[in-house]
Protein backbone atom coordinates (compact mmCIF):
# COMPACT_ATOMS: atom_id res chain seq x y z
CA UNK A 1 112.16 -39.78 264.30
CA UNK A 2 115.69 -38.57 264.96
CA UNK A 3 117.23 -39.83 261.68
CA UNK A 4 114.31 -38.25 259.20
CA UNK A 5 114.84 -35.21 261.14
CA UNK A 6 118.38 -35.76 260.51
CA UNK A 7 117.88 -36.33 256.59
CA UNK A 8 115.76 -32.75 256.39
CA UNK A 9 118.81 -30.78 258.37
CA UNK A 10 121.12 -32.29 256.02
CA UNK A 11 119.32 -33.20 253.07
CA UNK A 12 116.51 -31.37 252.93
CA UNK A 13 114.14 -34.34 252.10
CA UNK A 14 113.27 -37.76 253.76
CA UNK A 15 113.60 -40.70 252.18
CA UNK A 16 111.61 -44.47 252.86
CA UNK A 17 111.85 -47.58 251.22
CA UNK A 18 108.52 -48.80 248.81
CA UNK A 19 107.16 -52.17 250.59
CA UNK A 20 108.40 -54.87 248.16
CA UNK A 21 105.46 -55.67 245.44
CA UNK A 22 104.06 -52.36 246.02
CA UNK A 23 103.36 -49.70 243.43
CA UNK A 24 104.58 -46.73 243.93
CA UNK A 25 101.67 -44.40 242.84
CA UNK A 26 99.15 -46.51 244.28
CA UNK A 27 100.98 -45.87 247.99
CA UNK A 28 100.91 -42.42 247.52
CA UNK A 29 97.33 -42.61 246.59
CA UNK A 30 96.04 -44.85 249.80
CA UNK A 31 98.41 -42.06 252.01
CA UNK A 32 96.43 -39.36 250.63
CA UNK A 33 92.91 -41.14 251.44
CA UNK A 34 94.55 -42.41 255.06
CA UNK A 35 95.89 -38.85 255.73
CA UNK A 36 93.36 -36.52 254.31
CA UNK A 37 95.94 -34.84 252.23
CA UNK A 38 96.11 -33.04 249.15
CA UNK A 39 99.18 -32.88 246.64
CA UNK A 40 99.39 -29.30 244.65
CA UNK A 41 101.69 -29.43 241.70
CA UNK A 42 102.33 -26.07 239.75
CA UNK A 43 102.72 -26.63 235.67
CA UNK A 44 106.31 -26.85 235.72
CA UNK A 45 106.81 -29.87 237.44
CA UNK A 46 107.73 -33.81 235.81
CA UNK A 47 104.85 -34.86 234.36
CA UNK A 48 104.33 -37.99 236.32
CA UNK A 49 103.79 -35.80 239.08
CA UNK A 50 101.28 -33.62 237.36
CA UNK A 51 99.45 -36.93 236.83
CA UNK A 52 98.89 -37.48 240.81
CA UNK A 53 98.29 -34.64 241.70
CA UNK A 54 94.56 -33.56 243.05
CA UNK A 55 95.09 -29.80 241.76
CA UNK A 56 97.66 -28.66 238.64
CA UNK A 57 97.48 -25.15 237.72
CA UNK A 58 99.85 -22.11 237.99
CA UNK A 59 100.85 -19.11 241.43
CA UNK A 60 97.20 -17.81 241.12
CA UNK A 61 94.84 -21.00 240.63
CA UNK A 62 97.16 -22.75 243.56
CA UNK A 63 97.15 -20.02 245.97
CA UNK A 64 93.48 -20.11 245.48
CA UNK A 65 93.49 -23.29 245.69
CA UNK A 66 95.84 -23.47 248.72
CA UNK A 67 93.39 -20.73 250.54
CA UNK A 68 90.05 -23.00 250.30
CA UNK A 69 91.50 -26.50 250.43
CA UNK A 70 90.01 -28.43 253.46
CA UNK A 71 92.84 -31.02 253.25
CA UNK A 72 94.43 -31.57 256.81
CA UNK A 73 97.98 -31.71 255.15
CA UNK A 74 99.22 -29.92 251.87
CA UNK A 75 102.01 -31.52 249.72
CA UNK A 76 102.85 -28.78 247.78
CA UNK A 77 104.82 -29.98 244.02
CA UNK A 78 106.59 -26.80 243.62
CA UNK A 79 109.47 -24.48 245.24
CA UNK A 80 110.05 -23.21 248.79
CA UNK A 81 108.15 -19.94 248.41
CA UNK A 82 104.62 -21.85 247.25
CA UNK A 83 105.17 -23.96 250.48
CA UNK A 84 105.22 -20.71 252.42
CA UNK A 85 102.22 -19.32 250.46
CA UNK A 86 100.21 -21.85 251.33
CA UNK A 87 100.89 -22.27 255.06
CA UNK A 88 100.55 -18.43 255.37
CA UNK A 89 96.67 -18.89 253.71
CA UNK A 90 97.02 -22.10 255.91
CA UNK A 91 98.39 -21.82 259.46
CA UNK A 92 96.52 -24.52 261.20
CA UNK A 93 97.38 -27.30 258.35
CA UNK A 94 100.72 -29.26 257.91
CA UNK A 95 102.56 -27.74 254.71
CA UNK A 96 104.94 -30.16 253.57
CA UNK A 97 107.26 -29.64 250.01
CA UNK A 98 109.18 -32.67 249.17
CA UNK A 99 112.99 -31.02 248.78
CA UNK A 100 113.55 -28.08 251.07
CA UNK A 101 116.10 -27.23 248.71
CA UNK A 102 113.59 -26.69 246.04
CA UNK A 103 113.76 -22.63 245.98
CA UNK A 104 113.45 -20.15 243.23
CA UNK A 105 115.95 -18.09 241.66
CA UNK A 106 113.56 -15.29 241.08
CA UNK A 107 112.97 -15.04 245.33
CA UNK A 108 116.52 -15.84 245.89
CA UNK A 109 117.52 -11.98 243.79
CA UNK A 110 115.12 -10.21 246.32
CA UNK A 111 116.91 -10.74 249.66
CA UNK A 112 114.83 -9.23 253.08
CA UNK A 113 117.43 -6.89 254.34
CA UNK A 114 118.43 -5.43 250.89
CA UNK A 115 114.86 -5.32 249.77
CA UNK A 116 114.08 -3.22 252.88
CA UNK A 117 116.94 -1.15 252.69
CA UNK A 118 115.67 0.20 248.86
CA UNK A 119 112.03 0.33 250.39
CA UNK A 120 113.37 2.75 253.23
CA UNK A 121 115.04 4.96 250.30
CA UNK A 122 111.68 5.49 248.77
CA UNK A 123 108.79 6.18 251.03
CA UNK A 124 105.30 6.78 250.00
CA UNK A 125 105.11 4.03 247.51
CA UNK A 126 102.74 1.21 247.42
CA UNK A 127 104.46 -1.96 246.60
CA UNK A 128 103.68 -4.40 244.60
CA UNK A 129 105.77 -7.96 244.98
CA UNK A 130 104.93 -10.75 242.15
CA UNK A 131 104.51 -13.84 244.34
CA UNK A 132 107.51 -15.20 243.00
CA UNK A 133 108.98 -14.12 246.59
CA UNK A 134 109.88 -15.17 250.24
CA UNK A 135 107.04 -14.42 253.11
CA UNK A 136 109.76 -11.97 254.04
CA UNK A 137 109.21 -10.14 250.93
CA UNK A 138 105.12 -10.90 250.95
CA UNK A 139 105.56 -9.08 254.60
CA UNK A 140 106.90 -6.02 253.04
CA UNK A 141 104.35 -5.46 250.52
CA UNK A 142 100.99 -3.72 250.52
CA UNK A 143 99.70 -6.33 247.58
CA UNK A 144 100.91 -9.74 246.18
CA UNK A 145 100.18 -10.01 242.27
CA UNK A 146 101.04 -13.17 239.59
CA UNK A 147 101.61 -13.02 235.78
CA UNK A 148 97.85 -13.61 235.78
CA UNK A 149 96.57 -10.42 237.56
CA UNK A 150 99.09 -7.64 237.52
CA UNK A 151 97.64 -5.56 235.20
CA UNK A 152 94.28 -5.75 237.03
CA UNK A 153 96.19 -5.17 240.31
CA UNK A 154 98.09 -2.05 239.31
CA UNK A 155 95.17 -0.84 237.19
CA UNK A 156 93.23 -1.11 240.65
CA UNK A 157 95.37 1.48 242.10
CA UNK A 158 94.94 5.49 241.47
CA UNK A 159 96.56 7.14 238.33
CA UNK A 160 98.84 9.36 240.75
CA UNK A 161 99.88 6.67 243.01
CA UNK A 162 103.52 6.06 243.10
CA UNK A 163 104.50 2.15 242.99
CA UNK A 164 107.26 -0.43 243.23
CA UNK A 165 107.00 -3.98 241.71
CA UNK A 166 109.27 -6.51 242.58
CA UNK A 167 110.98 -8.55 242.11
CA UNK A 168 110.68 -9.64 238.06
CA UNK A 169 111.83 -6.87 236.20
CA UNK A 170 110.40 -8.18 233.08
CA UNK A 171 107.20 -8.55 234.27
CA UNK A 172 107.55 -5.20 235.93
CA UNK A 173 108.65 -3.68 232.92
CA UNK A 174 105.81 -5.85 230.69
CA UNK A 175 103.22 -4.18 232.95
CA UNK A 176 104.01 -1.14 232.40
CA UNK A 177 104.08 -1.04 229.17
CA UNK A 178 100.60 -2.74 229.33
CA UNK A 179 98.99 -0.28 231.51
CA UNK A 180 101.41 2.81 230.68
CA UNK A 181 102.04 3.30 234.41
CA UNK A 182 105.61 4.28 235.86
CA UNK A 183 106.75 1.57 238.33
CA UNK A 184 109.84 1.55 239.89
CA UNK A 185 110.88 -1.93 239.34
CA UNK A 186 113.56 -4.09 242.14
CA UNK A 187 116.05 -5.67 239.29
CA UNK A 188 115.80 -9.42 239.96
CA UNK A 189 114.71 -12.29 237.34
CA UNK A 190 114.09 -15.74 236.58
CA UNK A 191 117.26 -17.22 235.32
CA UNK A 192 114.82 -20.16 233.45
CA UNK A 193 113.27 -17.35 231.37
CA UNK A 194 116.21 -15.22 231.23
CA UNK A 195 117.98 -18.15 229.86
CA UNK A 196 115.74 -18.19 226.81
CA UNK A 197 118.20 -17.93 223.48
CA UNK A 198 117.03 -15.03 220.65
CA UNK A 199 119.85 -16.49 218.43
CA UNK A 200 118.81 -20.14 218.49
CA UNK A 201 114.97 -19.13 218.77
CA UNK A 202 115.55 -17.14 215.68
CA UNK A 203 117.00 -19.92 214.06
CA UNK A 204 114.17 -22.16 215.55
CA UNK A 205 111.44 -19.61 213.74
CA UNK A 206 112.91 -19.82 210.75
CA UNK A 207 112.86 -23.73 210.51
CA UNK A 208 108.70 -22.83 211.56
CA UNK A 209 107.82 -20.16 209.61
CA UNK A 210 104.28 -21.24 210.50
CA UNK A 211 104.38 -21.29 214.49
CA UNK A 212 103.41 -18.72 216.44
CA UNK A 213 105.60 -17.80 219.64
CA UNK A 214 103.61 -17.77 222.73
CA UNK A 215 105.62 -16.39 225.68
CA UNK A 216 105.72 -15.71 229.59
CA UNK A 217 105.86 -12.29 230.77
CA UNK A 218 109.20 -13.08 233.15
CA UNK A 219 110.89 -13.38 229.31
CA UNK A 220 113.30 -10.61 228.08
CA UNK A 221 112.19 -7.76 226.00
CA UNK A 222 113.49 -8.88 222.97
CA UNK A 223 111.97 -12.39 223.06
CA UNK A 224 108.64 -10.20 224.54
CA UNK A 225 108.51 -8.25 221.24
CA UNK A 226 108.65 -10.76 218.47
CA UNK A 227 105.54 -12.81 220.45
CA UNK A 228 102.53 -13.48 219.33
CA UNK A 229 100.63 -13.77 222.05
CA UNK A 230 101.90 -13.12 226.12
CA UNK A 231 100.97 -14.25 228.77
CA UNK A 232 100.92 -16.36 232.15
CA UNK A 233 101.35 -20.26 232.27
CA UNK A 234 97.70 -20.60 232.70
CA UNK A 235 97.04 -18.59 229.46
CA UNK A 236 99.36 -19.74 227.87
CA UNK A 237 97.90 -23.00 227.85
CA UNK A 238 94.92 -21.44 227.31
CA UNK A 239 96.00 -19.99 223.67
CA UNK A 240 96.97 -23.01 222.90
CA UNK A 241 93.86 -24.92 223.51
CA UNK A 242 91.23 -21.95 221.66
CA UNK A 243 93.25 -20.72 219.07
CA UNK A 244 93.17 -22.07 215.76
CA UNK A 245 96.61 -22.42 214.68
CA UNK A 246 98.41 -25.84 214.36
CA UNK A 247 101.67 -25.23 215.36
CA UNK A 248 103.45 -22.99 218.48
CA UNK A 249 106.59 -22.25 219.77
CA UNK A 250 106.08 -22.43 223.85
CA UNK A 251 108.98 -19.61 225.42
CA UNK A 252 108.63 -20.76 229.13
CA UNK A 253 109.39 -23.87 231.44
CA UNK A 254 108.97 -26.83 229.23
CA UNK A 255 106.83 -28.64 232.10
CA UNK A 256 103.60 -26.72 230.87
CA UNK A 257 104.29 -28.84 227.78
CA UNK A 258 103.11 -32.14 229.54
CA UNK A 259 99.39 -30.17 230.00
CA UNK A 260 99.13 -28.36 226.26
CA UNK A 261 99.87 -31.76 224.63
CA UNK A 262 97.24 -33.55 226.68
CA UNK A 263 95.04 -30.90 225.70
CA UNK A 264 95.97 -30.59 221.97
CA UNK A 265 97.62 -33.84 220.81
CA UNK A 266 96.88 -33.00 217.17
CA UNK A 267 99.09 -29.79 217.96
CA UNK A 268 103.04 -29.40 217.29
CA UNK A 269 104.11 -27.60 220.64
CA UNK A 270 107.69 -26.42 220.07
CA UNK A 271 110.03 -25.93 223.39
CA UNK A 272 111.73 -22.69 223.04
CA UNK A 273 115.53 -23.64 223.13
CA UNK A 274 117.73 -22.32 226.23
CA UNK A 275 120.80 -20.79 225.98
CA UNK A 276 122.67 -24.27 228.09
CA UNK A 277 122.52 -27.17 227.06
CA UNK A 278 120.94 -29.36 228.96
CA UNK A 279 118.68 -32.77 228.13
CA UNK A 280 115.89 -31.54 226.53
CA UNK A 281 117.61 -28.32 224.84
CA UNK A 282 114.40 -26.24 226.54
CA UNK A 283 114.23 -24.49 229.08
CA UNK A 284 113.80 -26.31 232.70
CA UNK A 285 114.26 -25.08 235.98
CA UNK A 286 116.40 -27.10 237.96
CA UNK A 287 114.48 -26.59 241.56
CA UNK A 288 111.11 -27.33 240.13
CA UNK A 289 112.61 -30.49 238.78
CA UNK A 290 114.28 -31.43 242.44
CA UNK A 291 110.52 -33.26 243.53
CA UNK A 292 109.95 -36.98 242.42
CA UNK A 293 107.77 -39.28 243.27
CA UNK A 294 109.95 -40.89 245.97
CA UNK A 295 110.19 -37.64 247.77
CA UNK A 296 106.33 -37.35 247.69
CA UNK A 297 105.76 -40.94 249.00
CA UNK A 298 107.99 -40.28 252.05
CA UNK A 299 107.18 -37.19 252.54
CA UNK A 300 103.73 -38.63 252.89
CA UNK A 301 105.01 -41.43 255.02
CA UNK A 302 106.77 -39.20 257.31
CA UNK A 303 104.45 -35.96 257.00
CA UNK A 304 107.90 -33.81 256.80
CA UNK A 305 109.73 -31.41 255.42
CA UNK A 306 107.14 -29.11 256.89
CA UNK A 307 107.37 -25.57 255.97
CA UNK A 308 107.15 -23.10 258.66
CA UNK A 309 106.41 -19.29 259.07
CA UNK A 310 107.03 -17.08 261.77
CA UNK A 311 103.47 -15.97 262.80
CA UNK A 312 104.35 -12.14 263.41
CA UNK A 313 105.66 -12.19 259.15
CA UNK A 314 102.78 -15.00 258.49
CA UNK A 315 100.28 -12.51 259.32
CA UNK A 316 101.68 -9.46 257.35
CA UNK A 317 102.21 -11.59 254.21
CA UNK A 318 99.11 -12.52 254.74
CA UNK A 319 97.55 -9.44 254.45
CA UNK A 320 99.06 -8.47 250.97
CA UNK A 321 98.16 -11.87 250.09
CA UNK A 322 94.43 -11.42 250.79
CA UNK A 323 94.48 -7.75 248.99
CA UNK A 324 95.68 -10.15 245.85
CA UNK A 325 92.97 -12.93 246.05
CA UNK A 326 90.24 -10.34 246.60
CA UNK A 327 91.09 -8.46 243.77
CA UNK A 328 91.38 -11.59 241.80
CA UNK A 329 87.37 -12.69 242.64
């Protein structure tokens, strides 16, 4: 027990060897069954890890999956701040993520003491935070929204009440426009979508006259105007699936990609290119792509990296959580 509790302080993950002649999906499979767990796996992960897991979908759909679940433990497939979602919803269950180091650059540009700091310089707002954010954050906040329901959440609020929404400022700054309310927005982003080129996606749309550009609200502006349809992962894939057109140019994690072709494999589905180059010229975010397989199976096999939450911000965050799924029903 000593040395995997070594390999999370300085790794951040366990490992264990695969019994020789074993497969490896089929041993994470009989772990689940032995273990009563359930593996979450948000859109944007590999796709071989889509394929195990008992629940795929994106914040919203796992949060409400995460709050019903009756699993005893909860591999959550996605970045530190879903881990901490789900064992705020889930106190009383083991929470594991497979890569500690899996966090979020979008949390990570909303830090606790600075975020509390701008909070004390403007009282008498309600704030909004986009989920996207640490349980410190969640603690802070009088309601948690996603891409999915943040124009129904600040549309549920009075005309005359004054709000902050953090921490995307181009989802912040897309709802606003959508429901033509002033918010003061906290200036963080996702450096996936923010990555996004206009110059090569330019070039890109005029290869495919035909496509139509289907983008996520974290986007910039300039990528948000020239879409033809916005909207969150879930919808996204959504479009994609009841719309008639043939061919679309996807501006958001290329993961969801694995889900719209399965859907629609008569379909061209177009990554939008990124402004690095990396292996797939899309768009990929590197901490959603730090889970494998391996890290699953012996994370199952050793039931760690747990996440943990200190009860006293566990039960605020909770609270804005709950505002968020009721509003969501």
């Amino acid at each position: 027990m000593e040395t995997v509790q070594n390999q999370v302080e300085e790794l951040g993950y366990v490992t264990a060897n695969l019994p020789e002649g074993k497969d490896l999906v089929q041993e994470i499979e009989r772990l689940k069954k032995e273990k009563n767990a359930v593996i979450l796996a948000h859109y944007y992960q590999y796709p071989e890890i889509q394929d195990i897991a008992d629940y795929i979908g994106d914040s919203l759909g796992l949060s409400q999956e995460a709050a019903k679940t009756d699993a005893d433990i909860i591999v959550f497939a996605g970045v530190h701040f879903m881990g901490e979602t789900a064992k705020i919803l889930n106190p009383g269950k083991k929470v594991i993520i497979p890569d500690l180091n899996a966090g979020c650059s979008l949390a990570d540009s909303a830090p606790a003491d600075k975020f509390k700091a701008f909070l004390d310089k403007h009282p008498g707002y309600t704030v909004i935070s986009y989920i996207n954010c640490s349980a410190e954050i969640k603690a802070m906040s009088d309601i948690i929204c996603t891409s999915s329901n943040a124009v129904k959440i600040v549309d549920s609020l009075p005309k005359d009440a004054k709000i902050i929404f953090a921490p995307d400022k181009n989802l912040g700054r897309y709802v606003a426009q959508k429901t033509g309310r002033e918010l003061l927005l906290w200036d963080g982003a996702c450096e996936v979508h923010i990555d996004l080129s206009k110059d090569k996606l330019k070039l890109l749309q005029g290869k495919h006259p035909d496509a139509k550009l289907i983008a996520h609200p974290e986007c910039q502006q300039d990528i948000l105007e020239d879409a033809d349809f916005i909207g969150s992962t879930t919808a996204l894939l959504n479009y994609v699936k009841t719309q008639p057109y043939q061919k679309f140019i996807v501006a958001t994690e290329a993961g969801i990609l694995h889900k719209m072709k399965e859907a629609v494999p008569e379909k061209e589905l177009i990554p939008a290119p990124a402004n690095q180059e990396n292996t797939c010229a899309c768009s990929e975010c590197p901490y959603m792509k730090m889970n494998t397989l391996e890290k699953i199976y012996a994370s199952l096999i050793h039931e760690q990296p747990q996440v943990f939450v200190p009860e006293d911000i566990r039960l605020k965050a909770l609270r804005s959580i709950q505002r968020m799924l009721d509003l969501s029903k």
